[in-house]
C-alpha atoms as a PDB file:
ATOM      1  CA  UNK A   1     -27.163  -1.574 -15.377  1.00  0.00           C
ATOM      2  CA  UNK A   2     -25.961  -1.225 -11.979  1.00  0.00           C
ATOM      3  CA  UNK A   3     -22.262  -0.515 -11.228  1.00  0.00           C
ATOM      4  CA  UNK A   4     -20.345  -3.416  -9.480  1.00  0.00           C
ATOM      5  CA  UNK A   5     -17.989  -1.644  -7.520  1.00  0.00           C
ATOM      6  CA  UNK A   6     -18.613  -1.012  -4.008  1.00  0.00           C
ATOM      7  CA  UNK A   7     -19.794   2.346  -2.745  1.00  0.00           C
ATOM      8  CA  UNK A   8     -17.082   4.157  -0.866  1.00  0.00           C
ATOM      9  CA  UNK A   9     -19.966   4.326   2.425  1.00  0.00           C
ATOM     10  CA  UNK A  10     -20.701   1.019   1.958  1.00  0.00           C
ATOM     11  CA  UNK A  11     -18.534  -0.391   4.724  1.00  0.00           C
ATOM     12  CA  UNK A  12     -19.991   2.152   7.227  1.00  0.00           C
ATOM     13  CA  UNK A  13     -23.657   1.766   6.433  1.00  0.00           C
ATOM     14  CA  UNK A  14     -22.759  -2.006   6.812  1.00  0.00           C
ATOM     15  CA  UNK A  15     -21.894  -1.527  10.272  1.00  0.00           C
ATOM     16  CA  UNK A  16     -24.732   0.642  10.832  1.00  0.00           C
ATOM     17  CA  UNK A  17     -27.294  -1.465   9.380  1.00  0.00           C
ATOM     18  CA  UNK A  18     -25.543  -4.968  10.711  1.00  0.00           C
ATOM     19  CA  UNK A  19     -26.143  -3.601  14.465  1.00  0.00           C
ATOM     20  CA  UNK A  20     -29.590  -1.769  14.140  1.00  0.00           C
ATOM     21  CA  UNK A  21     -30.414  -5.711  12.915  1.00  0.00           C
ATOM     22  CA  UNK A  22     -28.298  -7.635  15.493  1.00  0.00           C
ATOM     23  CA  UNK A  23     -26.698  -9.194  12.758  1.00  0.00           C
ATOM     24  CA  UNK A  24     -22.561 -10.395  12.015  1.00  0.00           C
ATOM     25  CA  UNK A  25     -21.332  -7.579  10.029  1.00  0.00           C
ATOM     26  CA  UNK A  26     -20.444 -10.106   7.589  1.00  0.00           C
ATOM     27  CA  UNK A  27     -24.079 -11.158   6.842  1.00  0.00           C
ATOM     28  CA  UNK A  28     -24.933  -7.678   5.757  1.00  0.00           C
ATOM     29  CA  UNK A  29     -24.523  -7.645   2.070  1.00  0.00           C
ATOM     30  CA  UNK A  30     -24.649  -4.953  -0.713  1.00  0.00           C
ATOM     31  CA  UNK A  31     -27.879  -7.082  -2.501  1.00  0.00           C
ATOM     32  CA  UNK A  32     -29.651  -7.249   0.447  1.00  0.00           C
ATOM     33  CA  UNK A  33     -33.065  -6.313   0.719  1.00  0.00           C
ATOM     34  CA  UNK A  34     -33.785  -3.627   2.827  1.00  0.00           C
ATOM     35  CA  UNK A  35     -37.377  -4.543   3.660  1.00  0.00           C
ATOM     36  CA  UNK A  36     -37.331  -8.212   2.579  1.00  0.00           C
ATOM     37  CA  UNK A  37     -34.789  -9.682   3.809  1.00  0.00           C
ATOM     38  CA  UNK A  38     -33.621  -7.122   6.445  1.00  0.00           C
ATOM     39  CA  UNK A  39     -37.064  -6.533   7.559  1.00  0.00           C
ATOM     40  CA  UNK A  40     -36.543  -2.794   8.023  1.00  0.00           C
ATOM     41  CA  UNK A  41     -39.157  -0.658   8.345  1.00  0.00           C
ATOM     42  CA  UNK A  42     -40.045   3.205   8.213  1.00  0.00           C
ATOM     43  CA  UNK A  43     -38.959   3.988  11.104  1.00  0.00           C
ATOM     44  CA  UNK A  44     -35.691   1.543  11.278  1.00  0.00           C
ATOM     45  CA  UNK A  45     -34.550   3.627   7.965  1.00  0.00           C
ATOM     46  CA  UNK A  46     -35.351   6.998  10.068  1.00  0.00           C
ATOM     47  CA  UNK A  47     -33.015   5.420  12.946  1.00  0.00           C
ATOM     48  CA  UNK A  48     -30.668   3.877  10.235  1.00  0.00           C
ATOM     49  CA  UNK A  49     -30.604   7.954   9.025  1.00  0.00           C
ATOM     50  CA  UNK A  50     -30.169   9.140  11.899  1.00  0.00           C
ATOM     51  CA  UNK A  51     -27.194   6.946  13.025  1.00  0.00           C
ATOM     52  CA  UNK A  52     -25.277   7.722   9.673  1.00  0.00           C
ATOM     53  CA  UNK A  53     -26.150  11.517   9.973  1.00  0.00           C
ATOM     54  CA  UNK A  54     -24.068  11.679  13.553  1.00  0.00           C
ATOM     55  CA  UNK A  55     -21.152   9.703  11.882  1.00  0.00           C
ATOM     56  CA  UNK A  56     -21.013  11.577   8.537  1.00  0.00           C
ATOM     57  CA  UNK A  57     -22.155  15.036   9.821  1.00  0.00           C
ATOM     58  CA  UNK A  58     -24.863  15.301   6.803  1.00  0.00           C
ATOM     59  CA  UNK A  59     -28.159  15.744   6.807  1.00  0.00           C
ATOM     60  CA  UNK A  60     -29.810  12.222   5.466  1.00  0.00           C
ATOM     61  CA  UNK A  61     -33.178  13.389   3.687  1.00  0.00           C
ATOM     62  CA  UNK A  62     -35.928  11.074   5.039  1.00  0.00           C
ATOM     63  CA  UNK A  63     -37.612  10.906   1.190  1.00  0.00           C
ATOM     64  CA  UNK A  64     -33.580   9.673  -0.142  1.00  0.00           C
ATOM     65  CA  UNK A  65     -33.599   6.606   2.406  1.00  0.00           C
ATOM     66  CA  UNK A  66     -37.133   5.708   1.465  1.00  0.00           C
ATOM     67  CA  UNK A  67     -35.795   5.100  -1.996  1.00  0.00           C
ATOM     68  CA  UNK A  68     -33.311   2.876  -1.005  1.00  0.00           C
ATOM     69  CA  UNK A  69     -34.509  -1.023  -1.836  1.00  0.00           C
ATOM     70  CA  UNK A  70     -31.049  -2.775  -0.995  1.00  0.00           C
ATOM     71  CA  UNK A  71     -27.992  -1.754   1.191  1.00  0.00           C
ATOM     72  CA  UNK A  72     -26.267  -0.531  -2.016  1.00  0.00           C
ATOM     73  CA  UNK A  73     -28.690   2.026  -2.415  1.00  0.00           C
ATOM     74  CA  UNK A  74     -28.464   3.266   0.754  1.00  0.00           C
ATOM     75  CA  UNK A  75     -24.304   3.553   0.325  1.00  0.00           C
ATOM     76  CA  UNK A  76     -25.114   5.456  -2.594  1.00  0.00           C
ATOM     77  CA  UNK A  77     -27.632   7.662  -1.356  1.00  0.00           C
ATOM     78  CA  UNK A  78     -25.015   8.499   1.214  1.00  0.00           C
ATOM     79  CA  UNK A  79     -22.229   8.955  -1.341  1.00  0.00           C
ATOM     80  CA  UNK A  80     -24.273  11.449  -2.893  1.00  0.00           C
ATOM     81  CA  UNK A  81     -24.283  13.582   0.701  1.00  0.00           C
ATOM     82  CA  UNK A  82     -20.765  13.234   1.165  1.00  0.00           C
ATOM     83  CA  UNK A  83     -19.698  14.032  -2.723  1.00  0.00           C
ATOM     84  CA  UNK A  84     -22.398  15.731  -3.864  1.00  0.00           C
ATOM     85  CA  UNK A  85     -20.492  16.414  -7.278  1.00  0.00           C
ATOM     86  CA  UNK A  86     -19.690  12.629  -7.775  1.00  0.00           C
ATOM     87  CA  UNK A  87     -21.798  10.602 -10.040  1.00  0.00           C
ATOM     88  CA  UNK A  88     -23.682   8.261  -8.293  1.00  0.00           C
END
């Protein structure tokens, strides 16, 4: 079962995501679908990466933001980069 707090990155790849869609930040959602309901694709996730990258300073694996299905899973993914030693 998934956890119900909210990632610690969550309120930065919200921003991220929100403008790459030219959507209210407020409309961006943890549940959200990245490919469904976003309508991201491939090569929106390798911009989404790359935006994130130059704000966290991490490298953002490619093959970790493919996995990502919902904006949670992305603010995980990059909780994991920036506390590698903290369960995600």
């Amino acid at each position: 079962m998934k956890s119900t707090t909210i990632p610690r990155s969550f309120f930065r790849v919200r921003a991220v995501v929100a403008r790459h869609v030219h959507a209210p930040v407020n409309q961006v959602r943890p549940q959200q679908s990245l490919r469904t309901e976003l309508g991201l694709n491939q090569l929106d996730l390798a911009l989404i990466a790359l935006q994130l990258e130059g704000q966290i300073g991490v490298e953002v694996p490619f093959l970790a933001i493919q996995r990502a299905t919902t904006v949670r899973d992305l603010s995980e993914c990059i909780d994991q980069l920036t506390c590698p030693g903290r369960p995600g």
